[in-house]
C-alpha atoms as a PDB file:
ATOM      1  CA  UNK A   1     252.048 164.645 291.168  1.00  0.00           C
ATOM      2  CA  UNK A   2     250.012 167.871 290.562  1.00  0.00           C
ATOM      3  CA  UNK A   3     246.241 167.834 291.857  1.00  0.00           C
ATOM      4  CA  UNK A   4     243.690 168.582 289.490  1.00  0.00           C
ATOM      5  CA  UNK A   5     240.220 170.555 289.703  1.00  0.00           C
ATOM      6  CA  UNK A   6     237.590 168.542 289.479  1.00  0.00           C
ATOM      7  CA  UNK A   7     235.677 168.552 286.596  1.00  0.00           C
ATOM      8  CA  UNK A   8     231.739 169.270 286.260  1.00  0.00           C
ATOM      9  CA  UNK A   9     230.441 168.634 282.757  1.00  0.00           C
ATOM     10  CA  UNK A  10     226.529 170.455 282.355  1.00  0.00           C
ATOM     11  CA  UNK A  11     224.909 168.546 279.111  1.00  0.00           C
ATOM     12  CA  UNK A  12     222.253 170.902 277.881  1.00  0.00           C
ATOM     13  CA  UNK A  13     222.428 174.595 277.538  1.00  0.00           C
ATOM     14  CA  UNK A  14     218.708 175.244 278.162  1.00  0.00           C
ATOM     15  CA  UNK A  15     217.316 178.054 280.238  1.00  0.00           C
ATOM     16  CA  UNK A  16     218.184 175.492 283.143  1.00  0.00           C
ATOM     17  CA  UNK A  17     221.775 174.113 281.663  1.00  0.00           C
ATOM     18  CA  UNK A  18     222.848 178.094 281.508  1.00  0.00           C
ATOM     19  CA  UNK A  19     221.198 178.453 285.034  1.00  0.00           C
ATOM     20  CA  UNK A  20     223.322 175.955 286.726  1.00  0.00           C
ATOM     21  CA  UNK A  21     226.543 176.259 284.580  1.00  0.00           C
ATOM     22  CA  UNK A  22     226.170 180.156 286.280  1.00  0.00           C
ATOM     23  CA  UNK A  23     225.311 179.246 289.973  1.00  0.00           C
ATOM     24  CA  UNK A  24     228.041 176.882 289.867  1.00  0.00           C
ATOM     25  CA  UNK A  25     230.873 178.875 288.797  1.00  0.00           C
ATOM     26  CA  UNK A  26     229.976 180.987 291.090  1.00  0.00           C
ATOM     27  CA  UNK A  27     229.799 178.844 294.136  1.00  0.00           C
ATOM     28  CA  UNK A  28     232.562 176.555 292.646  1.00  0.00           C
ATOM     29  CA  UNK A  29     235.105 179.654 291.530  1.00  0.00           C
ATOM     30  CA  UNK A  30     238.443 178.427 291.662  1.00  0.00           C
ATOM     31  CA  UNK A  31     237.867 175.290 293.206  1.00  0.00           C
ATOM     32  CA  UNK A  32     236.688 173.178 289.878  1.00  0.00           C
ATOM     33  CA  UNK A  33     236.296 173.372 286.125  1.00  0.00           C
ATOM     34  CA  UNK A  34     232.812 174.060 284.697  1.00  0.00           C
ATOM     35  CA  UNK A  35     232.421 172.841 281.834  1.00  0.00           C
ATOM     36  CA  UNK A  36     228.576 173.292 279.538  1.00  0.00           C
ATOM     37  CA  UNK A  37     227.713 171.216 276.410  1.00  0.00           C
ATOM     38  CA  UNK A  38     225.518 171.573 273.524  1.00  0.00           C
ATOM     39  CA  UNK A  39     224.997 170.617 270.428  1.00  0.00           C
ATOM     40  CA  UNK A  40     224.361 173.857 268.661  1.00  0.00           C
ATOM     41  CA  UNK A  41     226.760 176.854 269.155  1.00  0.00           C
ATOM     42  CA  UNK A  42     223.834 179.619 269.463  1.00  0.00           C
ATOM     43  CA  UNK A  43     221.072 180.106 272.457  1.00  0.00           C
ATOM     44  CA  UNK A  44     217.899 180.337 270.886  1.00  0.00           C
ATOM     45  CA  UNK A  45     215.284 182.772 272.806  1.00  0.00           C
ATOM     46  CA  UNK A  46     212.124 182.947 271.764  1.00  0.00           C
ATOM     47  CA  UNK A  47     209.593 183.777 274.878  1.00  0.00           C
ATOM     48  CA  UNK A  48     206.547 185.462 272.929  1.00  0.00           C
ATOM     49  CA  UNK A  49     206.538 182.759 270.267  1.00  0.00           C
ATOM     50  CA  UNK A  50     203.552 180.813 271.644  1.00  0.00           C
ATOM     51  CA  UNK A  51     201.553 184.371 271.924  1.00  0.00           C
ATOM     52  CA  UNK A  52     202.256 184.677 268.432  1.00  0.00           C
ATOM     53  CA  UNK A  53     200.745 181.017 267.295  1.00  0.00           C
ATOM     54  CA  UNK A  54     197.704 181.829 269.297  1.00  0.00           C
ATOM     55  CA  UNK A  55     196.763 185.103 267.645  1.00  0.00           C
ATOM     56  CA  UNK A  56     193.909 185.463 265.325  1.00  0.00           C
ATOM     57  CA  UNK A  57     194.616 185.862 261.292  1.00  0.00           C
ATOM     58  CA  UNK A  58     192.778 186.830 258.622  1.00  0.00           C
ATOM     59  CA  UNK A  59     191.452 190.523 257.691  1.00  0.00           C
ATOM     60  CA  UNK A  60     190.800 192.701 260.601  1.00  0.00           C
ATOM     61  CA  UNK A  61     191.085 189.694 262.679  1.00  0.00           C
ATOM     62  CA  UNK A  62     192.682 191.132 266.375  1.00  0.00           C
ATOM     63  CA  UNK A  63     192.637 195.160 264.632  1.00  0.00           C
ATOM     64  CA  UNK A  64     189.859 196.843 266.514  1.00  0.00           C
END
């Protein structure tokens, strides 16, 4: 009977999903499987988004 890797199974690939899933492999390497989950096949990054919500509209409205 062959031995296998254990198996670590990440649900979520957030900022903190991705995060883990990398810290892991690296401290796990050979020794078990990493496996990360999500239910869309695309990382969405949008870090200035609430900046852009909060800015003023209108004419000449943030245009010095």
């Amino acid at each position: 009977m062959t031995r296998q890797r254990p198996r670590i199974v990440i649900v979520g690939a957030g900022f903190a999903g991705q995060q883990a899933a990398k810290s892991m492999s690296r401290t796990a390497r050979e020794k078990a499987e990493i496996v990360l989950l999500n239910p869309t096949d695309y990382f969405l990054h949008l870090p200035l988004l609430p900046q852009g919500w909060g800015a003023p509209c209108g004419v000449g409205g943030g245009v010095p």
